[in-house]
N, C-alpha and C. Protein backbone atom coordinates (compact mmCIF):
# COMPACT_ATOMS: atom_id res chain seq x y z
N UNK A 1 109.51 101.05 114.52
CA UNK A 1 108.39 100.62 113.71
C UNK A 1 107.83 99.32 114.28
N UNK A 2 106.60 99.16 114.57
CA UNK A 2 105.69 97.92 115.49
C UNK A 2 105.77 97.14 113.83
N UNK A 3 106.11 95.72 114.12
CA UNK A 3 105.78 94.48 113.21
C UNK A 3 104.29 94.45 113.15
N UNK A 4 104.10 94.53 111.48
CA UNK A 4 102.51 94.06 111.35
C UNK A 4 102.64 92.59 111.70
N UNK A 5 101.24 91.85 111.52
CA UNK A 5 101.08 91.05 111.57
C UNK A 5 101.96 89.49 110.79
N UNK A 6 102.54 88.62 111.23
CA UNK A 6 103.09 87.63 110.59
C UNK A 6 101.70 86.42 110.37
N UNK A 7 101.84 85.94 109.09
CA UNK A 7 101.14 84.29 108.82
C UNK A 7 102.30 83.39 108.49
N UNK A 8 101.70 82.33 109.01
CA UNK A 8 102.46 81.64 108.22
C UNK A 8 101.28 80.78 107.22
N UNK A 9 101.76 80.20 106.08
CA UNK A 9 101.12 79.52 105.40
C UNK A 9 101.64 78.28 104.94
N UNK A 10 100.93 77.67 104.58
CA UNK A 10 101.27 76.23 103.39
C UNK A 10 100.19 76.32 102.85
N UNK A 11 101.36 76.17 101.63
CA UNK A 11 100.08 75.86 100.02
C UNK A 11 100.40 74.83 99.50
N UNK A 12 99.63 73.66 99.10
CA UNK A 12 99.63 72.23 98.81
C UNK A 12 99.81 72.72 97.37
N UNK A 13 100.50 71.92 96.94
CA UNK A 13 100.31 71.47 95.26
C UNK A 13 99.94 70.54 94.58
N UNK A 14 99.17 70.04 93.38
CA UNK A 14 98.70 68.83 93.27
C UNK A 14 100.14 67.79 92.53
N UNK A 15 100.76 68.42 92.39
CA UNK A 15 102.79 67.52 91.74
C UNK A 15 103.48 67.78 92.64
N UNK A 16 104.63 67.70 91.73
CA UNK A 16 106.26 67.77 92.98
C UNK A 16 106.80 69.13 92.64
N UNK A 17 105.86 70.57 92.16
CA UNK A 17 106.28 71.48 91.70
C UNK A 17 105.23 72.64 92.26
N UNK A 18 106.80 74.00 92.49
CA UNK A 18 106.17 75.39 92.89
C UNK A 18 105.53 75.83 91.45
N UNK A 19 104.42 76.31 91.24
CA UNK A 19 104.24 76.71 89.73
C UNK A 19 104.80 78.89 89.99
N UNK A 20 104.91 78.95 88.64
CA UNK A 20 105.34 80.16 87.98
C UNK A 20 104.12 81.06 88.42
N UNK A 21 103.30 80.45 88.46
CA UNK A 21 102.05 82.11 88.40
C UNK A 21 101.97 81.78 90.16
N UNK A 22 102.07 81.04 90.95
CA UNK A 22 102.22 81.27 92.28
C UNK A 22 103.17 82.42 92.77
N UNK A 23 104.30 81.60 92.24
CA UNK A 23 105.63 82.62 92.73
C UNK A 23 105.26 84.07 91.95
N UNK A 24 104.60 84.55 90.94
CA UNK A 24 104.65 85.62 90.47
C UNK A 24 104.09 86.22 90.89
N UNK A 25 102.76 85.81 91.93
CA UNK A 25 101.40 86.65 92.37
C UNK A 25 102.31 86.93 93.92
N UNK A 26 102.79 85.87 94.26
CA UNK A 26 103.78 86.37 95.64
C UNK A 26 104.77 87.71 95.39
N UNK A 27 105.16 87.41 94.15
CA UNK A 27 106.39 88.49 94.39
C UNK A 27 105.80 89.56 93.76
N UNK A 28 104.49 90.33 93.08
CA UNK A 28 103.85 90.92 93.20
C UNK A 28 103.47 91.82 94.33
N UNK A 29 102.91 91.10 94.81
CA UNK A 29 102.76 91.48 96.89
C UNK A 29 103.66 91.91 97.54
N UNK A 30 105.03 91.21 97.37
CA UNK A 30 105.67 91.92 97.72
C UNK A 30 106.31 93.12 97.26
N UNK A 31 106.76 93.04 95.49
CA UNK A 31 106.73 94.27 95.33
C UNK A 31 105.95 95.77 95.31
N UNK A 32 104.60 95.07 95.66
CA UNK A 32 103.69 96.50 95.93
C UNK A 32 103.42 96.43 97.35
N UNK A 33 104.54 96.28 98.32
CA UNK A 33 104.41 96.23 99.60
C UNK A 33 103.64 95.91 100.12
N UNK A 34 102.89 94.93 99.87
CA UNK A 34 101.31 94.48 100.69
C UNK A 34 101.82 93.60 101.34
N UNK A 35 102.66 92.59 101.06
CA UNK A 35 103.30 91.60 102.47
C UNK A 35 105.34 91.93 102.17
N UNK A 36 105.35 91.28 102.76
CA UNK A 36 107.14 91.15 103.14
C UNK A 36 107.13 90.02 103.16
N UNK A 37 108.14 88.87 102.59
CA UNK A 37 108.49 87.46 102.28
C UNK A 37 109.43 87.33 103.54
N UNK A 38 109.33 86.68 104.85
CA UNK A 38 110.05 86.46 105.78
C UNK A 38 110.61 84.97 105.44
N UNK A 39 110.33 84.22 105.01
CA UNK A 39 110.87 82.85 104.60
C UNK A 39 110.10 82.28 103.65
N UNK A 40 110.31 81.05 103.13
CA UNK A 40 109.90 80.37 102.24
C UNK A 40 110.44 79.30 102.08
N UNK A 41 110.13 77.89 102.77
CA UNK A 41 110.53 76.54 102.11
C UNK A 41 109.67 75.86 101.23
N UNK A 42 110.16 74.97 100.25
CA UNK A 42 109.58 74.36 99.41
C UNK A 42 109.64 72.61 99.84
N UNK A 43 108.32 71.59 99.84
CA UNK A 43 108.65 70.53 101.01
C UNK A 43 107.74 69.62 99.85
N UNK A 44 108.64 68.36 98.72
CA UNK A 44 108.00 67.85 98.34
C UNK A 44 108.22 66.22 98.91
N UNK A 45 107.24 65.37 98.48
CA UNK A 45 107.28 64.33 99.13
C UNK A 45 107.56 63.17 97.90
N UNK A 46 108.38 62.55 97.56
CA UNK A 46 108.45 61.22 96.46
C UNK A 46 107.15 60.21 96.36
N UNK A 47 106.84 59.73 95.04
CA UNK A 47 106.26 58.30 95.53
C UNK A 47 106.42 56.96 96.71
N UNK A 48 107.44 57.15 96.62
CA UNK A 48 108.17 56.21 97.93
C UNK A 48 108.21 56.77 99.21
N UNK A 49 107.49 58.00 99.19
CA UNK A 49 107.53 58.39 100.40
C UNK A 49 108.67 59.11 101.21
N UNK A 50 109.83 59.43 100.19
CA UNK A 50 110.89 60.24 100.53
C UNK A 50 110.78 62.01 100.58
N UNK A 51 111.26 62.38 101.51
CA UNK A 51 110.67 63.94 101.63
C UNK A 51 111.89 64.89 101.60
N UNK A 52 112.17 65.67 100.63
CA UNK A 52 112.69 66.92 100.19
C UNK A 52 112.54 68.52 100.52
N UNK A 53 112.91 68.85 101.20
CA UNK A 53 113.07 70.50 101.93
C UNK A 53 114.04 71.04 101.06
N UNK A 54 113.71 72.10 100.31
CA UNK A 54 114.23 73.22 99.30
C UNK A 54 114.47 74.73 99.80
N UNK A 55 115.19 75.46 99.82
CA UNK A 55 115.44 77.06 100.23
C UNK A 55 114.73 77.29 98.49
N UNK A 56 114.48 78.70 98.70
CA UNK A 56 114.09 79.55 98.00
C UNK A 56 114.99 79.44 96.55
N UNK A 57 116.49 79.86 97.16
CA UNK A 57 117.15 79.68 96.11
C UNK A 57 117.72 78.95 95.46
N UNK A 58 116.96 77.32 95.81
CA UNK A 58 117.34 75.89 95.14
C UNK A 58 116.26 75.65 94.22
N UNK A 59 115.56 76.71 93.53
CA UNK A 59 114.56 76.40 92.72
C UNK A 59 114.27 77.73 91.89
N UNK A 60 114.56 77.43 91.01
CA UNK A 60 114.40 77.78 89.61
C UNK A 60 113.47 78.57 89.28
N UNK A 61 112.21 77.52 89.42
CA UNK A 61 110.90 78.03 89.35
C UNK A 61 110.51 79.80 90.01
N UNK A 62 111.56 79.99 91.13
CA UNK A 62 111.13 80.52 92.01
C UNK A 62 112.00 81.94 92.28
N UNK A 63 112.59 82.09 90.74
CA UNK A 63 113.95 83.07 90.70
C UNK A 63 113.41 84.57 90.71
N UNK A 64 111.94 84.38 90.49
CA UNK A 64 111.23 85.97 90.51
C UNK A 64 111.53 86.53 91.90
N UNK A 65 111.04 85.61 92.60
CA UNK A 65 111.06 85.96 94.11
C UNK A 65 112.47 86.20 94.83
N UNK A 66 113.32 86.05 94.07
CA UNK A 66 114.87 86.17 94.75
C UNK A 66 115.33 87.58 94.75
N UNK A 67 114.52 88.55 94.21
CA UNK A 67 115.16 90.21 93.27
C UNK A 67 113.64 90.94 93.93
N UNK A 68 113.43 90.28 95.36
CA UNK A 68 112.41 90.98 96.17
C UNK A 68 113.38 91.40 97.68
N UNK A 69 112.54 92.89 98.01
CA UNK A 69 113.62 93.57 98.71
C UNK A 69 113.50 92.49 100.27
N UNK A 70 114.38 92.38 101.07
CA UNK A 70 114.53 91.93 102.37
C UNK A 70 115.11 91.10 102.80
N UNK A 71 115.94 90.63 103.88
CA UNK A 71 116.37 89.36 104.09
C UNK A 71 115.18 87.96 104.14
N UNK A 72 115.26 87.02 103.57
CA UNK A 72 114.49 85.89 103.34
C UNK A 72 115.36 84.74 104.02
N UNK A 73 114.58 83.46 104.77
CA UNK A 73 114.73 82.55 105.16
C UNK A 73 115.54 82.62 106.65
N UNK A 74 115.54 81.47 107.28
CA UNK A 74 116.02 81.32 108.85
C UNK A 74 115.18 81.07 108.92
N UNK A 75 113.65 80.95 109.10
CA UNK A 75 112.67 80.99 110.54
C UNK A 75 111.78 79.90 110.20
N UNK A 76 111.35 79.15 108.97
CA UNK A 76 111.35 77.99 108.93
C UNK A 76 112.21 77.31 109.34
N UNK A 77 112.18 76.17 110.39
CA UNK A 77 112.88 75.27 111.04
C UNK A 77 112.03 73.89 110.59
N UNK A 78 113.27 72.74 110.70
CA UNK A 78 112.97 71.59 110.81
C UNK A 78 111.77 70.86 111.39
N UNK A 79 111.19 71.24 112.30
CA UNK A 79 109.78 70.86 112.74
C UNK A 79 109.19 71.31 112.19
N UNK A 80 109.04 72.23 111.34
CA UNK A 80 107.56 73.10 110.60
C UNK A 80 107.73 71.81 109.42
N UNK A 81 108.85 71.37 108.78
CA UNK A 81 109.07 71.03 107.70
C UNK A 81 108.34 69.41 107.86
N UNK A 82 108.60 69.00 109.40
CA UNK A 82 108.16 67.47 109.75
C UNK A 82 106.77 67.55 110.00
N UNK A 83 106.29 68.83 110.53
CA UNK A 83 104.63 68.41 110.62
C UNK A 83 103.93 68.35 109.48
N UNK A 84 104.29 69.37 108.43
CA UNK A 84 104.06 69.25 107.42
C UNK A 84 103.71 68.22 106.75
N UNK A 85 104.78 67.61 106.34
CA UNK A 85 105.64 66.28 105.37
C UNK A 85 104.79 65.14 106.09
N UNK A 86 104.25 65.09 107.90
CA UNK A 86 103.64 64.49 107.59
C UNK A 86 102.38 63.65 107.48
N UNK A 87 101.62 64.91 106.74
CA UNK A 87 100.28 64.32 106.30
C UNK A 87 100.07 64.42 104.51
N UNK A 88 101.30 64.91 103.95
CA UNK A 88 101.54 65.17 102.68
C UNK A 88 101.85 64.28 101.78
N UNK A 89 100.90 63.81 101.14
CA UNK A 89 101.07 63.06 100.03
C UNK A 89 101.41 62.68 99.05
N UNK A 90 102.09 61.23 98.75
CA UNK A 90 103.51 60.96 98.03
C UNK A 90 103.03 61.51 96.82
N UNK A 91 103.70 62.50 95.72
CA UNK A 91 103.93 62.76 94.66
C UNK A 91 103.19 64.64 94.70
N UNK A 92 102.74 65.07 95.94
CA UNK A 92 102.48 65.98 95.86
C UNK A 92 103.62 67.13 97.13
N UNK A 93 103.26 68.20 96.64
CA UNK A 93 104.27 69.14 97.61
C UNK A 93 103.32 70.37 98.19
N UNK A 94 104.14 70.93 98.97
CA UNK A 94 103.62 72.20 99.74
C UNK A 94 104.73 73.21 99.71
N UNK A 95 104.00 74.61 99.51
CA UNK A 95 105.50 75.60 100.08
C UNK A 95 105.20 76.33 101.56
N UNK A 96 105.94 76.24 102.42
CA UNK A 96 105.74 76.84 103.79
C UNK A 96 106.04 78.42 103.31
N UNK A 97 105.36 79.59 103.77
CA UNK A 97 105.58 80.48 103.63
C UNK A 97 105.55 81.85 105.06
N UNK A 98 105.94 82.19 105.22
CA UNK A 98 106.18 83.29 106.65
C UNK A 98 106.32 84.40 105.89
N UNK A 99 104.92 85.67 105.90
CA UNK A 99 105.51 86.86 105.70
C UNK A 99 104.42 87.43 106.84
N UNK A 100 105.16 88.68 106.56
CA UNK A 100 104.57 89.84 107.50
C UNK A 100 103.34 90.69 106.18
N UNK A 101 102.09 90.96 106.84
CA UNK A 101 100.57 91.68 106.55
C UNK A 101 101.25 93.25 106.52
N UNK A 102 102.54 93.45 105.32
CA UNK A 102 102.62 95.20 105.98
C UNK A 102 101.62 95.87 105.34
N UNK A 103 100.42 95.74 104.49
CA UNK A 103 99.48 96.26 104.92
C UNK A 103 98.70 96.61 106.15
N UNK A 104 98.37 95.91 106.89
CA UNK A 104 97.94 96.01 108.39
C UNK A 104 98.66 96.48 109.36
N UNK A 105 100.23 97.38 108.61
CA UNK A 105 100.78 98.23 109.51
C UNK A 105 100.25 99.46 110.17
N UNK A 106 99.74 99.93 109.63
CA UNK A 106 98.95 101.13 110.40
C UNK A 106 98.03 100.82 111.51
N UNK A 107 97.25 99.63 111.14
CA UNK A 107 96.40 98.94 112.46
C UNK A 107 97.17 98.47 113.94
N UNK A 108 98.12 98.20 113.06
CA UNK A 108 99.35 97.20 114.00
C UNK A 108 100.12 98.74 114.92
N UNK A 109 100.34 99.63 114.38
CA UNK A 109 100.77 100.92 114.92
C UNK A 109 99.75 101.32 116.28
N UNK A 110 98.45 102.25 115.30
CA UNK A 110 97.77 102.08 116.34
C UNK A 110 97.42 101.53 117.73
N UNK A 111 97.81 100.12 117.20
CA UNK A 111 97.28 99.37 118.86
C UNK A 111 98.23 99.09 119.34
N UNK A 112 99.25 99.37 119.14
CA UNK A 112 100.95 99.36 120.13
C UNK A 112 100.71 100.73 120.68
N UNK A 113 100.32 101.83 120.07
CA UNK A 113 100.23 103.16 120.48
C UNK A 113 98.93 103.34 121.86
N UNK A 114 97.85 102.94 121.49
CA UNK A 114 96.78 102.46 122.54
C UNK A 114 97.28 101.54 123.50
N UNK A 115 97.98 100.78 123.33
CA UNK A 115 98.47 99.70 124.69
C UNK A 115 97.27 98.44 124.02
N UNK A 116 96.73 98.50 122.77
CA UNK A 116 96.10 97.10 122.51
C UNK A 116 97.03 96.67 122.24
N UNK A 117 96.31 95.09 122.44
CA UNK A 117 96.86 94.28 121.29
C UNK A 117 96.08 92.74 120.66
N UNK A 118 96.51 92.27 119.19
CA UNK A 118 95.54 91.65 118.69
C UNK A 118 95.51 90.39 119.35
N UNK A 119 93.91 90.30 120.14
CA UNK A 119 93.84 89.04 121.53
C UNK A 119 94.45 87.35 120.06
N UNK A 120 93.19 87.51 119.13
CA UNK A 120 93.15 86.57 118.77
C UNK A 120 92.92 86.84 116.92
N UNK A 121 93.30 85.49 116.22
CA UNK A 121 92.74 86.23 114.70
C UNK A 121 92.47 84.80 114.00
N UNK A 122 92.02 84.34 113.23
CA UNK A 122 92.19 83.00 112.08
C UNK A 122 91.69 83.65 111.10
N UNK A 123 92.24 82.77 109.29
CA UNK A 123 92.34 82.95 108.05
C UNK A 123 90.72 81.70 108.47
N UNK A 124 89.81 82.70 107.82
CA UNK A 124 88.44 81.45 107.65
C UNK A 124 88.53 80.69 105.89
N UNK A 125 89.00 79.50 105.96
CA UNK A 125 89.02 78.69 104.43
C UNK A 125 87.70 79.54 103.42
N UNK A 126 88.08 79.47 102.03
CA UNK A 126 87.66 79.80 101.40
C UNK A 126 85.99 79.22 100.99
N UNK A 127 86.30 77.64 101.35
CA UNK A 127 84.97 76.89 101.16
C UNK A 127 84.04 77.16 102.63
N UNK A 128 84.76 77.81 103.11
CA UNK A 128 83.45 78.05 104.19
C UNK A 128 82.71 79.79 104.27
N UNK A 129 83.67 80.34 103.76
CA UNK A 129 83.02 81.92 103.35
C UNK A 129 82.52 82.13 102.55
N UNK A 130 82.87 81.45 101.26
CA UNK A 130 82.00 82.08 100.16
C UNK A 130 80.62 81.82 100.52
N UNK A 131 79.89 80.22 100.75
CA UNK A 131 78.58 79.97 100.72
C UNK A 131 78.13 80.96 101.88
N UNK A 132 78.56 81.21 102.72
CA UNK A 132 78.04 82.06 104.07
C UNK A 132 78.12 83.84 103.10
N UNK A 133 78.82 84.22 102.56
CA UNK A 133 79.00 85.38 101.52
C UNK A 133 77.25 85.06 101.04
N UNK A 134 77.51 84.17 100.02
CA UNK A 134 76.51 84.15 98.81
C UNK A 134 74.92 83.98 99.40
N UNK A 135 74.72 83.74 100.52
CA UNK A 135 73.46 83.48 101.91
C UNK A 135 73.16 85.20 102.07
N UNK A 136 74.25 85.89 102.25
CA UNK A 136 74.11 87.07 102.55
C UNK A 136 73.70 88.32 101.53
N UNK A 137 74.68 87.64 100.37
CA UNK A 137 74.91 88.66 99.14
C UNK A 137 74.53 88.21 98.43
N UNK A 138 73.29 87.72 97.82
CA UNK A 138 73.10 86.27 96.49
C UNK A 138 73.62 86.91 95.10
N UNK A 139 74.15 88.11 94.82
CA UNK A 139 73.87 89.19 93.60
C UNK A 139 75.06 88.11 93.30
């Protein structure tokens, strides 16, 4: 079976906390197979500027996501956690996240089967699509 596509992500938070409807819309996804959870650290930063790296299963908040099928964590490493941490601002956090697009398995099939493969790809931010959307689509 050809690996769909992997992202990785970080999602900022405005506190020192993963919220409940995050982790629930994740483990959603994964339970309707649309991604696979390949890792997940949680990276908050103190007022003082002290910085905290969390596994999955050092947080509470985040126990939905533990009773999702697959092996989770390894592939966040210590440098993902330092570039992160540092432009991240004291009293706020981020969660690093690595899953695989197994939706985009069939695409991902295909072009292993053709001898393609995907040259190049980027996630375009949300504040720059919609207005370019709404230019196009005003409805």
């Amino acid at each position: 079976m050809t690996t769909a596509p992997v992202e990785y992500v970080v999602v900022q938070f405005p506190g020192p906390r993963f919220t409940v409807e995050v982790a629930h819309a994740i483990a959603e996804l994964a339970q309707s197979t649309t991604i696979r959870v390949l890792d997940l650290v949680f990276v908050a930063k103190a007022a003082d500027g002290t910085v905290v790296a969390r596994e999955l299963e050092e947080l509470e908040e985040l126990a939905e996501l533990r009773g999702i099928d697959g092996e989770i964590g390894g592939l966040i490493g210590a440098e993902d956690i330092e570039y992160v941490s540092a432009t991240l601002e004291p009293g706020t956090s981020v969660a690093l996240l690595l899953w695989e697009d197994l939706w985009a398995q069939p695409i991902a099939e295909a072009l292993t089967h053709d001898g393609a493969v995907l040259a190049e790809g980027a996630r375009i931010p949300r504040d720059l699509i919609e207005p370019a959307l709404a230019r196009v689509d005003p409805a």
